[in-house]
PDB file of N, CA and C in Angstrom:
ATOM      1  N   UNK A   1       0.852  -1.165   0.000  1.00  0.00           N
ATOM      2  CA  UNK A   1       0.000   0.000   0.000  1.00  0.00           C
ATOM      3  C   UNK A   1       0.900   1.230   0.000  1.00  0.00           C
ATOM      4  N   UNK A   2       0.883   2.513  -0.633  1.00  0.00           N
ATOM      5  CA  UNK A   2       1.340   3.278  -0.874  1.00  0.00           C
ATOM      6  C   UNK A   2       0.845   4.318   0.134  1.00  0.00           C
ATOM      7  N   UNK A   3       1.528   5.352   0.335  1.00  0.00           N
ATOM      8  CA  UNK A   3       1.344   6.535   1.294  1.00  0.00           C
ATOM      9  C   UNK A   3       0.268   7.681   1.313  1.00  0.00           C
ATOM     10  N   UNK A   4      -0.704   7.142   0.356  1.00  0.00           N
ATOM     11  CA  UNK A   4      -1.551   8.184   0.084  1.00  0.00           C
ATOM     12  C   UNK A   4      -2.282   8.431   1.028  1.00  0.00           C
ATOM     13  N   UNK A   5      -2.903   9.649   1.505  1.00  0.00           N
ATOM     14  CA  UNK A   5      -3.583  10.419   2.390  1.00  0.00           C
ATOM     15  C   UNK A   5      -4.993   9.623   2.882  1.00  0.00           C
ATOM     16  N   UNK A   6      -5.400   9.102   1.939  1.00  0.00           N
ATOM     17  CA  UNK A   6      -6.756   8.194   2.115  1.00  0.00           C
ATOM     18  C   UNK A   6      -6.565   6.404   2.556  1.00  0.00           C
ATOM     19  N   UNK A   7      -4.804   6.141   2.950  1.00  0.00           N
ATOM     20  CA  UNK A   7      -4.412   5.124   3.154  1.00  0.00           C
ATOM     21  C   UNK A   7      -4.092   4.958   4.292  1.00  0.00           C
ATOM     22  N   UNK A   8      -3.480   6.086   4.512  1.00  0.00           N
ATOM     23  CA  UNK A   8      -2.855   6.931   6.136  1.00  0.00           C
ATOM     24  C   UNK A   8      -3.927   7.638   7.227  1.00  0.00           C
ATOM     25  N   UNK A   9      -5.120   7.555   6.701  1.00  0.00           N
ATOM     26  CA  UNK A   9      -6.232   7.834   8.076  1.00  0.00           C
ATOM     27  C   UNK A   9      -6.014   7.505   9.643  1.00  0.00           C
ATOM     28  N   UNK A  10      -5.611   8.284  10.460  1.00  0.00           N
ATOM     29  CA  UNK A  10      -5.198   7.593  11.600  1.00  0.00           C
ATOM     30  C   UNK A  10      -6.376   7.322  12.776  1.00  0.00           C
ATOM     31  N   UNK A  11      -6.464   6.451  13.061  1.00  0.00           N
ATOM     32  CA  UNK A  11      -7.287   6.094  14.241  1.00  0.00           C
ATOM     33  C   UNK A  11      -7.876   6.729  15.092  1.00  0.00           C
ATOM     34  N   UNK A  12      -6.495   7.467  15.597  1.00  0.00           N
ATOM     35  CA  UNK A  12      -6.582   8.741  16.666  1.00  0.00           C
ATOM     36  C   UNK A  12      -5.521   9.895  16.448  1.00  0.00           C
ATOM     37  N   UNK A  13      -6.264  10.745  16.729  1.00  0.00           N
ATOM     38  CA  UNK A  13      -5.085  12.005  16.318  1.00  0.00           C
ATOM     39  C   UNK A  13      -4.139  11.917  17.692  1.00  0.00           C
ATOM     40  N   UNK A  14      -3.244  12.529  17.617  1.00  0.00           N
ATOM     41  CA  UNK A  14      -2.281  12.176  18.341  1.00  0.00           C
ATOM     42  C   UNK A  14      -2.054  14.049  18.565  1.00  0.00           C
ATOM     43  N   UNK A  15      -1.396  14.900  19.602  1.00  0.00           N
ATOM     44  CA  UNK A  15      -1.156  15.995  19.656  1.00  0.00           C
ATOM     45  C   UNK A  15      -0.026  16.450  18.814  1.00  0.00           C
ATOM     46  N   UNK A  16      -0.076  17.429  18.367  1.00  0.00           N
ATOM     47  CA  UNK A  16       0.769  18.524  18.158  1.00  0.00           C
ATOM     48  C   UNK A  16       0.722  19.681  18.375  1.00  0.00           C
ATOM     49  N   UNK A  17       1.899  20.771  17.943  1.00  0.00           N
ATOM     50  CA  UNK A  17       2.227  21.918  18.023  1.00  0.00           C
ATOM     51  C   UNK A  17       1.010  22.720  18.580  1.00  0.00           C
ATOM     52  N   UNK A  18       0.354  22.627  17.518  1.00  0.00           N
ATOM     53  CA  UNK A  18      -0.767  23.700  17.580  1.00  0.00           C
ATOM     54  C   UNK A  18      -2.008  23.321  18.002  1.00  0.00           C
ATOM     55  N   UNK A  19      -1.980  22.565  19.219  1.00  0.00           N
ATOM     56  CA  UNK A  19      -3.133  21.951  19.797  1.00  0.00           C
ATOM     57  C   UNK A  19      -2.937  22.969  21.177  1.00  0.00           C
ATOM     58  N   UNK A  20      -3.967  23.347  21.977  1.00  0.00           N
ATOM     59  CA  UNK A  20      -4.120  23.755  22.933  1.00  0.00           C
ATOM     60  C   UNK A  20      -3.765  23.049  24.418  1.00  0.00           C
ATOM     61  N   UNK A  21      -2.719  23.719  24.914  1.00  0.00           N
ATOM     62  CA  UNK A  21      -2.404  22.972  26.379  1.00  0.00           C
ATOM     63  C   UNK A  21      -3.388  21.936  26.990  1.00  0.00           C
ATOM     64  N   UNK A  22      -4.507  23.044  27.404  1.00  0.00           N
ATOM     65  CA  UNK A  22      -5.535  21.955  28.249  1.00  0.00           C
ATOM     66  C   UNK A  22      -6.027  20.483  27.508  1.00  0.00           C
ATOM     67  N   UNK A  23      -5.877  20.615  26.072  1.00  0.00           N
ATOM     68  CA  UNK A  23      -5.988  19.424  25.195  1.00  0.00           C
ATOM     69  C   UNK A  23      -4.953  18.633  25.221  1.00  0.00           C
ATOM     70  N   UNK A  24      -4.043  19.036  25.241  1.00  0.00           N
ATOM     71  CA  UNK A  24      -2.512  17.989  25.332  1.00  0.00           C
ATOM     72  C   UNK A  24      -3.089  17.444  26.939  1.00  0.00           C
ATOM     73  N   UNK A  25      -3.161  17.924  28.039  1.00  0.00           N
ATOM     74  CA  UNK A  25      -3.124  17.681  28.888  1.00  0.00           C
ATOM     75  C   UNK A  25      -4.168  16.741  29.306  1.00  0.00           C
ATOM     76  N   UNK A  26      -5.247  16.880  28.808  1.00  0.00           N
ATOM     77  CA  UNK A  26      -6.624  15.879  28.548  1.00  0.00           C
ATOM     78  C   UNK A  26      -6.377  14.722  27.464  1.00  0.00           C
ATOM     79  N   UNK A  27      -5.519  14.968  26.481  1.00  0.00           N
ATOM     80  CA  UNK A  27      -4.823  13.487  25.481  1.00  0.00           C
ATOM     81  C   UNK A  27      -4.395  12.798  26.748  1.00  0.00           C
ATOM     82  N   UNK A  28      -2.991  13.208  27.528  1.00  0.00           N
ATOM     83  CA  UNK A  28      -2.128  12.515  28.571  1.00  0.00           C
ATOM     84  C   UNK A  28      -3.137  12.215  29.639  1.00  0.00           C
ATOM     85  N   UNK A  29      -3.759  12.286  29.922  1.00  0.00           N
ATOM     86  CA  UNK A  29      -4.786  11.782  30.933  1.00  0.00           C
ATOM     87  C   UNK A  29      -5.838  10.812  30.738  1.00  0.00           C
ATOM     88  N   UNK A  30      -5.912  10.793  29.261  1.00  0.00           N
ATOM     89  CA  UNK A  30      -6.614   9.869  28.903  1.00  0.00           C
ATOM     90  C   UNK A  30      -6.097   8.626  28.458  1.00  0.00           C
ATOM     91  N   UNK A  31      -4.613   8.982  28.470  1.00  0.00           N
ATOM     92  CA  UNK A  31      -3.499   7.570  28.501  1.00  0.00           C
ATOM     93  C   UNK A  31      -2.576   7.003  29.727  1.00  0.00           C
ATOM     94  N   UNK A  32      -3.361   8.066  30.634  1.00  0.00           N
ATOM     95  CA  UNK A  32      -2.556   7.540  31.742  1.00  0.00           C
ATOM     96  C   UNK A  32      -0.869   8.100  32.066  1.00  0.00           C
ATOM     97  N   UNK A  33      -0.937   9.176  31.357  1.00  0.00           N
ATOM     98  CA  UNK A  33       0.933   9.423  31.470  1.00  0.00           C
ATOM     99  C   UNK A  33       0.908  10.845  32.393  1.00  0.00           C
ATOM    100  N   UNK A  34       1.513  10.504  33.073  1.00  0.00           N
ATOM    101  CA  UNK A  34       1.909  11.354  33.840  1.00  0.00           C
ATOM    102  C   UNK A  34       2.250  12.912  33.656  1.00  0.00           C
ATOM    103  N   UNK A  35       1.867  14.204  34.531  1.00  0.00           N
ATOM    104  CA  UNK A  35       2.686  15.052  33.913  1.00  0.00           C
ATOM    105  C   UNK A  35       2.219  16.199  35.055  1.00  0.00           C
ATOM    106  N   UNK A  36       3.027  17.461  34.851  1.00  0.00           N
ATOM    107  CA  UNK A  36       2.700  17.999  36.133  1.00  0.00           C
ATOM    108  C   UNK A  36       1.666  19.414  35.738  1.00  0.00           C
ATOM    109  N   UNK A  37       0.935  20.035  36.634  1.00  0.00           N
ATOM    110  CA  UNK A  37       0.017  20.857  35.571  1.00  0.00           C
ATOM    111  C   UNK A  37       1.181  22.377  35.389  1.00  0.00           C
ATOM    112  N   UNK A  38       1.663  22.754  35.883  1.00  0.00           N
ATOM    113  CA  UNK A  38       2.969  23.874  35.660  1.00  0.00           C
ATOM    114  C   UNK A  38       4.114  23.387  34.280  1.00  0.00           C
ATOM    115  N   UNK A  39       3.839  21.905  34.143  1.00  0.00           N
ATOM    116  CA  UNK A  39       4.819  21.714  32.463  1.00  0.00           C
ATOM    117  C   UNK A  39       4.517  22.726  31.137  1.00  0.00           C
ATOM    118  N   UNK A  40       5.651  22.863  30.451  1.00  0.00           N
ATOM    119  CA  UNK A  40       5.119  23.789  29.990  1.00  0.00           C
ATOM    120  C   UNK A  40       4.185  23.039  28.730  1.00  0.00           C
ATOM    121  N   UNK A  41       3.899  23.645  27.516  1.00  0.00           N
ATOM    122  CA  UNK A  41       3.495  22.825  26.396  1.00  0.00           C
ATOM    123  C   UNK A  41       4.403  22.166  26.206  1.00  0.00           C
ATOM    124  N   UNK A  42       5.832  23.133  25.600  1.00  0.00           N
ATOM    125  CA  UNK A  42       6.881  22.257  25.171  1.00  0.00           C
ATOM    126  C   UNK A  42       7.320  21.378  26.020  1.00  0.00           C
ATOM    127  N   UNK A  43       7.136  20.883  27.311  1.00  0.00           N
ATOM    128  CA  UNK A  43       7.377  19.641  28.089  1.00  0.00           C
ATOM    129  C   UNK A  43       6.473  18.494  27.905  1.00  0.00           C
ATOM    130  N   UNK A  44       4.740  18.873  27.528  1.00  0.00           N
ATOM    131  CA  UNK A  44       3.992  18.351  27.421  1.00  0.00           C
ATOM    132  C   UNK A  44       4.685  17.224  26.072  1.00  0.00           C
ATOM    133  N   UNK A  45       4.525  17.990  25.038  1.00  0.00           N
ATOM    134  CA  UNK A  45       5.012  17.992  23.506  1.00  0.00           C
ATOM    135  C   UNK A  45       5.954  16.683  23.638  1.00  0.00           C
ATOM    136  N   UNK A  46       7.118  16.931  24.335  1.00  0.00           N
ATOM    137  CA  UNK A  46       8.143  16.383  24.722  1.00  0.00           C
ATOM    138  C   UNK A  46       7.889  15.090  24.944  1.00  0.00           C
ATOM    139  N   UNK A  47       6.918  14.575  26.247  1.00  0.00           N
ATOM    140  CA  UNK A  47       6.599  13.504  26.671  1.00  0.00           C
ATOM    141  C   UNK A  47       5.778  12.544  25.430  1.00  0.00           C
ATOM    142  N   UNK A  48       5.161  13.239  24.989  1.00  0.00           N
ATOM    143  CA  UNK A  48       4.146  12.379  23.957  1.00  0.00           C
ATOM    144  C   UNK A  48       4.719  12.357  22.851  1.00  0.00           C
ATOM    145  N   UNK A  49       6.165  12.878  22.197  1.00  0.00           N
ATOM    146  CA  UNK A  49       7.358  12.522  21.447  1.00  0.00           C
ATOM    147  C   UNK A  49       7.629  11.082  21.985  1.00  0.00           C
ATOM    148  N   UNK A  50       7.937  11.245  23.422  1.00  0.00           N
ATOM    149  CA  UNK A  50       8.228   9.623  23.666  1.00  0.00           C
ATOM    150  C   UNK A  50       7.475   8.345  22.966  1.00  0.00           C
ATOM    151  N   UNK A  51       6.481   8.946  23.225  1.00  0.00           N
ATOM    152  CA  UNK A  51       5.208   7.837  23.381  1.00  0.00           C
ATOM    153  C   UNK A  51       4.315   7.324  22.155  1.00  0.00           C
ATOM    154  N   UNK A  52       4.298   8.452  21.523  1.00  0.00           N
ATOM    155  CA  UNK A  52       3.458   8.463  20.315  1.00  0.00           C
ATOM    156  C   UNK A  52       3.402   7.630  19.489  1.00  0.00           C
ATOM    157  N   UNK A  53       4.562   6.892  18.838  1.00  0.00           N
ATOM    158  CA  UNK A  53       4.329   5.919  17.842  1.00  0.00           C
ATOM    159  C   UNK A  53       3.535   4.400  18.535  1.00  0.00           C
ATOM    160  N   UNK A  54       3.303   4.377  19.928  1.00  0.00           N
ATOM    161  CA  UNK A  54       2.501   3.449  20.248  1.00  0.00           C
ATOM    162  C   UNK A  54       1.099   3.756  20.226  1.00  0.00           C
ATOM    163  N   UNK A  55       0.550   5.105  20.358  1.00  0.00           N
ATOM    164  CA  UNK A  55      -0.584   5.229  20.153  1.00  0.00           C
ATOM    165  C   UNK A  55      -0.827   6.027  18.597  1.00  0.00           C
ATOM    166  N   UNK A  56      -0.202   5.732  17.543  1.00  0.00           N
ATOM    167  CA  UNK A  56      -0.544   5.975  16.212  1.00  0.00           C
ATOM    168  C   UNK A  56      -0.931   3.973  15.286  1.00  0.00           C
ATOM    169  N   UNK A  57      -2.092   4.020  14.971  1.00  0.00           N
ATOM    170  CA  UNK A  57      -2.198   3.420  14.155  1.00  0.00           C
ATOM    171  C   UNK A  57      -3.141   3.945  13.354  1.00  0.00           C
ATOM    172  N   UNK A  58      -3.450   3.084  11.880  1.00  0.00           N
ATOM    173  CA  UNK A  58      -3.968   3.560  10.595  1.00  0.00           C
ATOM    174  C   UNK A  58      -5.411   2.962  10.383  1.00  0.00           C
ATOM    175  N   UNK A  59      -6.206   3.377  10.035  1.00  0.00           N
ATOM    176  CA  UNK A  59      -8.249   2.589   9.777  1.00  0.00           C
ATOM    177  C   UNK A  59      -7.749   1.689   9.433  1.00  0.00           C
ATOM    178  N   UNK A  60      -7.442   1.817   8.198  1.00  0.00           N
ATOM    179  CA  UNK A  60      -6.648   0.599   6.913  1.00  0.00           C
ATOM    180  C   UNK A  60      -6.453  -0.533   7.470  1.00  0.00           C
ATOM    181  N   UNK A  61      -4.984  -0.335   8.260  1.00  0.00           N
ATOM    182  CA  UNK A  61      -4.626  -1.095   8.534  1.00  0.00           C
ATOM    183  C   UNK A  61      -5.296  -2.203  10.141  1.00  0.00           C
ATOM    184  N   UNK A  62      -6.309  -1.770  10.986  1.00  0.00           N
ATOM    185  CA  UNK A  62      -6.660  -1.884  11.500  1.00  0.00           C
ATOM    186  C   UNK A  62      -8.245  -2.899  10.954  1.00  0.00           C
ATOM    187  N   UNK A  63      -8.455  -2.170   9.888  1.00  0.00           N
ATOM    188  CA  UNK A  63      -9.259  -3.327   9.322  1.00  0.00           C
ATOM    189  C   UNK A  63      -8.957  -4.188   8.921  1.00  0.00           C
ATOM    190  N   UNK A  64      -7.462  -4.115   8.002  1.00  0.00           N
ATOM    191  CA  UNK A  64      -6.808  -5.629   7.339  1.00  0.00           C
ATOM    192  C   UNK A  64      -6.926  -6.845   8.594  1.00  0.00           C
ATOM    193  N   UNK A  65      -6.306  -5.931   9.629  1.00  0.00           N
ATOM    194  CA  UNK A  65      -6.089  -6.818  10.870  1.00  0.00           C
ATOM    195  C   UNK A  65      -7.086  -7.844  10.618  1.00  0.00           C
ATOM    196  N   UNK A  66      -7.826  -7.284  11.366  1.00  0.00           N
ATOM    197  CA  UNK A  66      -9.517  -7.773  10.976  1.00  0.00           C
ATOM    198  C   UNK A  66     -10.283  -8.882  10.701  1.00  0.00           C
ATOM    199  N   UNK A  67      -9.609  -8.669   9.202  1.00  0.00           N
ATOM    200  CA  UNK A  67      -9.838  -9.615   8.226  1.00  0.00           C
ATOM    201  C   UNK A  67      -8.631 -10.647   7.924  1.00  0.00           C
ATOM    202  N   UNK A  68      -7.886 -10.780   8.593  1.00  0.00           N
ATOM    203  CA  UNK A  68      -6.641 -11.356   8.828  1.00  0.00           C
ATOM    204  C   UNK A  68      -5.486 -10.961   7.928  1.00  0.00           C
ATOM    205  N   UNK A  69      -5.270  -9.924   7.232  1.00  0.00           N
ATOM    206  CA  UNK A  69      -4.384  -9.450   6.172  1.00  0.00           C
ATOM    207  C   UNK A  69      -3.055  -9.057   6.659  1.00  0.00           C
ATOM    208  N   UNK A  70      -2.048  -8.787   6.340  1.00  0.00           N
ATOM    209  CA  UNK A  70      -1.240  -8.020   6.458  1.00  0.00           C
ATOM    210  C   UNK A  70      -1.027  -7.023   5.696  1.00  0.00           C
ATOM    211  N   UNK A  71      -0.814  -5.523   5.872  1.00  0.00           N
ATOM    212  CA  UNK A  71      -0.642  -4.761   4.873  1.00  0.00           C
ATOM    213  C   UNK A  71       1.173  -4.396   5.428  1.00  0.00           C
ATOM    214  N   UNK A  72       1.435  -4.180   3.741  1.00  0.00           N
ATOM    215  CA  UNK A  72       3.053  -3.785   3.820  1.00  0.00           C
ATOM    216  C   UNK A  72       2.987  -2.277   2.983  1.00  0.00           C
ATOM    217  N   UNK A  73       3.214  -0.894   3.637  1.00  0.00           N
ATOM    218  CA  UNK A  73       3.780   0.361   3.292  1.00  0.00           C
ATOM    219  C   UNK A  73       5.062   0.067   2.068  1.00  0.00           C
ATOM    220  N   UNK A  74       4.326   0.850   1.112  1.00  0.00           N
ATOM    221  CA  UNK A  74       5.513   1.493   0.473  1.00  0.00           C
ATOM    222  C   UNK A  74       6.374   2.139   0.927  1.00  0.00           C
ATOM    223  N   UNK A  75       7.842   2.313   0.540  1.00  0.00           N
ATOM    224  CA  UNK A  75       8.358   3.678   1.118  1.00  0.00           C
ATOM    225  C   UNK A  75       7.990   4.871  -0.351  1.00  0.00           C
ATOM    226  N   UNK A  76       8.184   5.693   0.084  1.00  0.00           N
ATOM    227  CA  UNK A  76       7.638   7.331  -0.926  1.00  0.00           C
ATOM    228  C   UNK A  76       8.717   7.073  -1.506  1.00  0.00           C
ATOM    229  N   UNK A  77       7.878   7.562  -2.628  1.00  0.00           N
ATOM    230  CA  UNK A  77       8.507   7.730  -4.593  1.00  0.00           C
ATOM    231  C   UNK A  77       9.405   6.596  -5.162  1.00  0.00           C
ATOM    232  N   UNK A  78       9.031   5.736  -4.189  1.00  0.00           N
ATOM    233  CA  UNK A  78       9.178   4.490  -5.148  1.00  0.00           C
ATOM    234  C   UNK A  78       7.911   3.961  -5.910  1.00  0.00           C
ATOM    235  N   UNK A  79       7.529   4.658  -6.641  1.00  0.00           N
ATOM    236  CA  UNK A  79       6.272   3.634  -7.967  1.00  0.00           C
ATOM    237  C   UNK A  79       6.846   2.594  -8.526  1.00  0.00           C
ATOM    238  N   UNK A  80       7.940   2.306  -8.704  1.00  0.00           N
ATOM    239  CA  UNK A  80       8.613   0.791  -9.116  1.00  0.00           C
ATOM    240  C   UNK A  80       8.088  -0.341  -8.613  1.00  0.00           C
ATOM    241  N   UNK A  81       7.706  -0.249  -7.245  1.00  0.00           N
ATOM    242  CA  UNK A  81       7.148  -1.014  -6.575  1.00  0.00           C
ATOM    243  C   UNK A  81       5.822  -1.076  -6.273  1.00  0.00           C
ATOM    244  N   UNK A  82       5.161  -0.490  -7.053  1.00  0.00           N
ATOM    245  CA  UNK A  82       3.603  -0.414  -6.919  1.00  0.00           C
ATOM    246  C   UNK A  82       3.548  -0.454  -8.374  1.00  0.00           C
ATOM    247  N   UNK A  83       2.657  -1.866  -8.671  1.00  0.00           N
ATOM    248  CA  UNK A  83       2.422  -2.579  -9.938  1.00  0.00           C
ATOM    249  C   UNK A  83       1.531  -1.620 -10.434  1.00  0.00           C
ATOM    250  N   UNK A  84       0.489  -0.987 -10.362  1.00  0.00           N
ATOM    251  CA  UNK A  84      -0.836  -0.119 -10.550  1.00  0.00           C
ATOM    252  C   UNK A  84      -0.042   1.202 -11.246  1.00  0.00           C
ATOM    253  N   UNK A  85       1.181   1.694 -10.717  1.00  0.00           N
ATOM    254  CA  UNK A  85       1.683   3.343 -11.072  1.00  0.00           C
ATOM    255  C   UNK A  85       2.322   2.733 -12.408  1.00  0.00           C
ATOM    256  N   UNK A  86       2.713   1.146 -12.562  1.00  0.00           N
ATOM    257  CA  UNK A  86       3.372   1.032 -14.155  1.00  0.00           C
ATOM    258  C   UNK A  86       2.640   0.885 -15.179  1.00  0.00           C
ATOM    259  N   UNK A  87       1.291   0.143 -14.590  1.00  0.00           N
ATOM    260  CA  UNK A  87      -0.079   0.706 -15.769  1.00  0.00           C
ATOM    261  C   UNK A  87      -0.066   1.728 -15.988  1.00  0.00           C
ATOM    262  N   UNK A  88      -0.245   2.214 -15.250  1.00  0.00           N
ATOM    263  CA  UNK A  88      -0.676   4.244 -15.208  1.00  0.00           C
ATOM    264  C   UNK A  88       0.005   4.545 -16.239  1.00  0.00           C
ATOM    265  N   UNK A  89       1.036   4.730 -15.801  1.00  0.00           N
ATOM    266  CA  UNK A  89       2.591   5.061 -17.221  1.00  0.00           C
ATOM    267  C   UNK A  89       2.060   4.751 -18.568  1.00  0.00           C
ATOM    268  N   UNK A  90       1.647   3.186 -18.420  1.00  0.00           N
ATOM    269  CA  UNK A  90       2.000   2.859 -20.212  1.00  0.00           C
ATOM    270  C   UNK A  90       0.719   3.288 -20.275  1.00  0.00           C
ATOM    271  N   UNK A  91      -0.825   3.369 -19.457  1.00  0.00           N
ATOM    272  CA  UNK A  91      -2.351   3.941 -20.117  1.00  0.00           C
ATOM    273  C   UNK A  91      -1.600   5.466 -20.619  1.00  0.00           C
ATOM    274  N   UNK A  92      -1.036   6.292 -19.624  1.00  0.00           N
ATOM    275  CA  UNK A  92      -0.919   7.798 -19.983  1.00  0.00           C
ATOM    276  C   UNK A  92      -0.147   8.363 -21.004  1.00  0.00           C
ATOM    277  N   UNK A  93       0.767   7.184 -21.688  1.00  0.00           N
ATOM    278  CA  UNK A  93       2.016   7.027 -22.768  1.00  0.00           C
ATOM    279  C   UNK A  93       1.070   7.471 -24.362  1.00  0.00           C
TER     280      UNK A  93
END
């Protein structure tokens, strides 16, 4: 499966930058992680850097589960490896 935006749907948003303190602080509480209420954002930020790739997964891939599939990611701008982008080529030729 390739990286496209409609492949990559994530489960749960996960915080960033431009999320509001009291929201970072209500994400971490709703996972149980610790933190003190005087941290700043950027400490907040910090902690859920740690953590994050355990609470990121994809619809997609969560349905393959599912259905017992495995899905395997492309890495980006390789179309060599995605049989479908070498049709494309020779239909658009």
């Amino acid at each position: 499966m390739d990286n496209a935006s409609y492949h990559s749907r994530r489960q749960e948003k996960t915080p960033v930058t431009s999320w509001k303190k009291y929201d970072i602080q209500q994400w971490l509480s709703s996972k149980d992680i610790s933190f003190e209420d005087n941290d700043t954002k950027a400490q907040l930020l910090e902690k859920i850097k740690n953590v994050k790739p355990q609470y990121q997964s994809y619809v997609i891939e969560e349905m393959a589960k599912e259905a017992g599939v495995e899905v395997l990611r492309l890495p980006p701008y390789h179309c060599e490896l995605n049989p479908i982008e070498l049709v494309w080529a020779d239909v658009k030729g």
